[in-house]
C-alpha atoms as a PDB file:
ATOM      1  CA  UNK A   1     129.822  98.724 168.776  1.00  0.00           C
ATOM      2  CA  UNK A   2     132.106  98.257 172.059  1.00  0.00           C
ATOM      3  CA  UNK A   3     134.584  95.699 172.852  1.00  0.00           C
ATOM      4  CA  UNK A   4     136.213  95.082 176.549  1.00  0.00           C
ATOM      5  CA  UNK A   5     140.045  94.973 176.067  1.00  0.00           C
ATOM      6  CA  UNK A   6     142.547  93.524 178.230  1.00  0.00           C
ATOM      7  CA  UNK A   7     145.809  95.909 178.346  1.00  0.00           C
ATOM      8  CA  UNK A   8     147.641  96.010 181.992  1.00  0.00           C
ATOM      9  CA  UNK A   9     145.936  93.069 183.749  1.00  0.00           C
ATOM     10  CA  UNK A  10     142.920  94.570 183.528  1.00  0.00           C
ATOM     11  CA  UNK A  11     140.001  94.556 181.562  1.00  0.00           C
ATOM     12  CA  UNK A  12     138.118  97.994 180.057  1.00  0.00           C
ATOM     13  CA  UNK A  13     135.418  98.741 177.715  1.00  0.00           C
ATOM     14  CA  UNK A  14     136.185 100.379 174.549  1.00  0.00           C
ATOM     15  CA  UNK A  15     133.623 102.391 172.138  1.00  0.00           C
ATOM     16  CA  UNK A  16     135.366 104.416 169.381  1.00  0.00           C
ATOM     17  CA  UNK A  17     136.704 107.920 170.236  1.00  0.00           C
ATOM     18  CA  UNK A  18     136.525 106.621 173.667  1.00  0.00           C
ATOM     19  CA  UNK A  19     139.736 108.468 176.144  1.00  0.00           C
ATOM     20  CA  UNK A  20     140.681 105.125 178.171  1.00  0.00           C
ATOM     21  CA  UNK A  21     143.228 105.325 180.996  1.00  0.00           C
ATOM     22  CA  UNK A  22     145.946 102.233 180.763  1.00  0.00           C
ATOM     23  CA  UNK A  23     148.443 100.931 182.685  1.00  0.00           C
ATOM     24  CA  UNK A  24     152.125 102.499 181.356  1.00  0.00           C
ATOM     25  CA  UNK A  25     153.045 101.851 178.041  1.00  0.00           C
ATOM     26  CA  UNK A  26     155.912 102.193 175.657  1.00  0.00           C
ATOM     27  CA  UNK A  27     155.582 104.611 173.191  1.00  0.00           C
ATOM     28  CA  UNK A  28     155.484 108.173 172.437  1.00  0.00           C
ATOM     29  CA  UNK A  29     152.741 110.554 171.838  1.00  0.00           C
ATOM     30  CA  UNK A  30     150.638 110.319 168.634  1.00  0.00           C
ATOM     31  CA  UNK A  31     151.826 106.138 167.938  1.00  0.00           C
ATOM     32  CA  UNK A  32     149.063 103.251 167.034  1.00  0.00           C
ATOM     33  CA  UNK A  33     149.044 100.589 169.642  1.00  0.00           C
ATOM     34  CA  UNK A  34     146.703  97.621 169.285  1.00  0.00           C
ATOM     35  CA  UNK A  35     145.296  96.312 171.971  1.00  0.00           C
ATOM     36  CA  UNK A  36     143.644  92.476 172.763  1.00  0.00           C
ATOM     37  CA  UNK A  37     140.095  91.833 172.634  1.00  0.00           C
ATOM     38  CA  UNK A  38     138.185  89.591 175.214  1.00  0.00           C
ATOM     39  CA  UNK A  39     134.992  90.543 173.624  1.00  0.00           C
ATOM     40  CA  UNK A  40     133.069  92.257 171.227  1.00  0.00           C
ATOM     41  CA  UNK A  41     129.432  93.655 171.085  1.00  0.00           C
ATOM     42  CA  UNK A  42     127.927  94.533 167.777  1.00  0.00           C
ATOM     43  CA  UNK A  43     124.165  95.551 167.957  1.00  0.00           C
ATOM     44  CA  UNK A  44     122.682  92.040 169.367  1.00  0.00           C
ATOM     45  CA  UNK A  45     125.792  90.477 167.968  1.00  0.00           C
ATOM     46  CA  UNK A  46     128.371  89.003 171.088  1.00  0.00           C
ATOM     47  CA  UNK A  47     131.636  87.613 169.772  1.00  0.00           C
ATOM     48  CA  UNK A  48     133.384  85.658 172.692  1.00  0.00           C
ATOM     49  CA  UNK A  49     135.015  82.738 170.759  1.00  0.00           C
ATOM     50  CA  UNK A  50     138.965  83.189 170.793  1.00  0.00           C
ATOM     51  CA  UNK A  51     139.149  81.770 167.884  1.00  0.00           C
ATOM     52  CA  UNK A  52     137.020  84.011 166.535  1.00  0.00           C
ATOM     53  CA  UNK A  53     138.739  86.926 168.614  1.00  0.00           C
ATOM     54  CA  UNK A  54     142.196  86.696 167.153  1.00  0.00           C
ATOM     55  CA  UNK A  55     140.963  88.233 163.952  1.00  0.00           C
ATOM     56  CA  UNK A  56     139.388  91.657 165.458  1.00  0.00           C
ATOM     57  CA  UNK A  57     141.807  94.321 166.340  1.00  0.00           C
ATOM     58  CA  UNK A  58     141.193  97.414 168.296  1.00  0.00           C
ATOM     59  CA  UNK A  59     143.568 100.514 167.710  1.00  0.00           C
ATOM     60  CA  UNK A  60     143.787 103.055 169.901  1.00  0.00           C
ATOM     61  CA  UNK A  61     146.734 106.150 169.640  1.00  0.00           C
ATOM     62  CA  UNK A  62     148.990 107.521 172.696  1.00  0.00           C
ATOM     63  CA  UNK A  63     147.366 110.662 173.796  1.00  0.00           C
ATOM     64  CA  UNK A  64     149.699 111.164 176.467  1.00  0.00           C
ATOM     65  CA  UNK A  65     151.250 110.079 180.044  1.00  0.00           C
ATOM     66  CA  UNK A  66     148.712 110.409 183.201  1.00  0.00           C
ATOM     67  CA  UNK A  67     149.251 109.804 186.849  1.00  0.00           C
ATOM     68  CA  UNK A  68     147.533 108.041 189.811  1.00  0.00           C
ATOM     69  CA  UNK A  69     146.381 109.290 193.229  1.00  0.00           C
ATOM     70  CA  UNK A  70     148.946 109.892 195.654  1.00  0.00           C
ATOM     71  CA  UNK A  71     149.095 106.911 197.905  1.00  0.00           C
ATOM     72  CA  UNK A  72     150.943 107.977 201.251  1.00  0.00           C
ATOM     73  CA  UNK A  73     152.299 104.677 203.427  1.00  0.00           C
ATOM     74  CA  UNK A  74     153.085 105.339 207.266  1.00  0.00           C
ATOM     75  CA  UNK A  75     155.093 102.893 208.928  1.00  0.00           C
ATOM     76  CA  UNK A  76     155.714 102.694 212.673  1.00  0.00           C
ATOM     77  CA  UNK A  77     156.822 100.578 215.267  1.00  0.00           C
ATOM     78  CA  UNK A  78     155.555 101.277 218.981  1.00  0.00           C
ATOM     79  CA  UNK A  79     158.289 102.090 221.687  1.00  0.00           C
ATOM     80  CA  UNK A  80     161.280 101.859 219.172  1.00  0.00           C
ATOM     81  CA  UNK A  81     161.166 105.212 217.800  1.00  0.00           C
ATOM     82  CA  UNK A  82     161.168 103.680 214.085  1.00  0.00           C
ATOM     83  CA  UNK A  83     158.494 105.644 211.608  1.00  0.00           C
ATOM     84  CA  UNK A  84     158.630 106.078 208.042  1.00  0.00           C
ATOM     85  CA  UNK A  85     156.790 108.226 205.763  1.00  0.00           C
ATOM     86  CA  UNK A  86     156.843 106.265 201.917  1.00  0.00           C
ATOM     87  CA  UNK A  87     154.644 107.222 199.101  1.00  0.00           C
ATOM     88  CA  UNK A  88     153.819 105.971 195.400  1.00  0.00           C
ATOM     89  CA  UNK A  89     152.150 107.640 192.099  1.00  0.00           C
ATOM     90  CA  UNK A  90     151.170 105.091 190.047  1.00  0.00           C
ATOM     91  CA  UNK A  91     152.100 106.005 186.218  1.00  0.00           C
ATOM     92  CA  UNK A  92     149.190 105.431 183.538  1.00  0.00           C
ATOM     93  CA  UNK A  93     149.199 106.530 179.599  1.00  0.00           C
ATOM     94  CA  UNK A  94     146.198 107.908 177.985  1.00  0.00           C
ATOM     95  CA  UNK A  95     145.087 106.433 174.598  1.00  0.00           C
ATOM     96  CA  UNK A  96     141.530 107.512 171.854  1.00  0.00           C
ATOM     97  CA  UNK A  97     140.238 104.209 171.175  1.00  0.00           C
ATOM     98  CA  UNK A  98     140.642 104.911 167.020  1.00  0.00           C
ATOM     99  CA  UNK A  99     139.076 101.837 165.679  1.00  0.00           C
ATOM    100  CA  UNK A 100     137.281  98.410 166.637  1.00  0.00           C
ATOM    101  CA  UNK A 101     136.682  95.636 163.938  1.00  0.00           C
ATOM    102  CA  UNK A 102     138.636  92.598 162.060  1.00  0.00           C
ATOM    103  CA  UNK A 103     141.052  93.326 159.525  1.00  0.00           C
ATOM    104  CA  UNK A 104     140.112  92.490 155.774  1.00  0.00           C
ATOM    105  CA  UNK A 105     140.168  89.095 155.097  1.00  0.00           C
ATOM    106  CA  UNK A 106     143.443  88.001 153.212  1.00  0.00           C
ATOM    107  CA  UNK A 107     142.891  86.939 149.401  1.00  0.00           C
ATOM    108  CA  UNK A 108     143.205  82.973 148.862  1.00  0.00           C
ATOM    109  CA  UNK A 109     146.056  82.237 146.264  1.00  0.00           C
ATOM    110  CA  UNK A 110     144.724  79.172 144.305  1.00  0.00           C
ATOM    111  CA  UNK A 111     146.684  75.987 144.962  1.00  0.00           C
ATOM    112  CA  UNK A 112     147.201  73.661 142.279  1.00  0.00           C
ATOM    113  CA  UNK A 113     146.750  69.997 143.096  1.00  0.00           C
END
């Protein structure tokens, strides 16, 4: 069973015990996030209905804070003597995909009428 989660503007594929690299988030090490599903693959079962969707949940826990690649930026201007060195780490968090399915179905209380 996988699902393909949306978390950062982007969209990854999620088994369980899977290590997935996100997009910062808030939290520290060792807390339960839940994370929206797009879709969900059981056996030769595909769930895309959002209706259907809004009931499965897939936890994951905060394994800890990653970075990016370096990105290095060079600006320069001919004849003016203007250059710039920038750069930029993008900041991720690591999370163990804990658990994929829906969450037990709530018990009806009986309405009289």
């Amino acid at each position: 069973m996988y699902a393909i989660v949306r978390c950062g503007g982007r969209q990854e594929k999620a088994s369980v015990d899977d290590l997935l690299t996100v997009d910062k988030l808030a939290g520290e090490v060792g807390t339960s996030v839940t994370l929206p599903a797009v879709l969900v693959v059981d056996g030769s079962t595909v769930i895309s209905d959002p209706a259907k969707l809004s009931s499965y949940q897939v936890t994951a826990e905060i394994v800890g804070p990653a970075s990016g690649p370096k990105i290095n930026m060079i600006h320069y201007k001919n004849k003016t003597g203007y250059r710039r060195r920038l750069g930029h780490r993008q900041k991720y968090t690591q999370v163990r995909v804990t658990g994929i399915g829906a969450p037990k179905a709530r018990a009806r209380s009986a309405t009289k009428g």
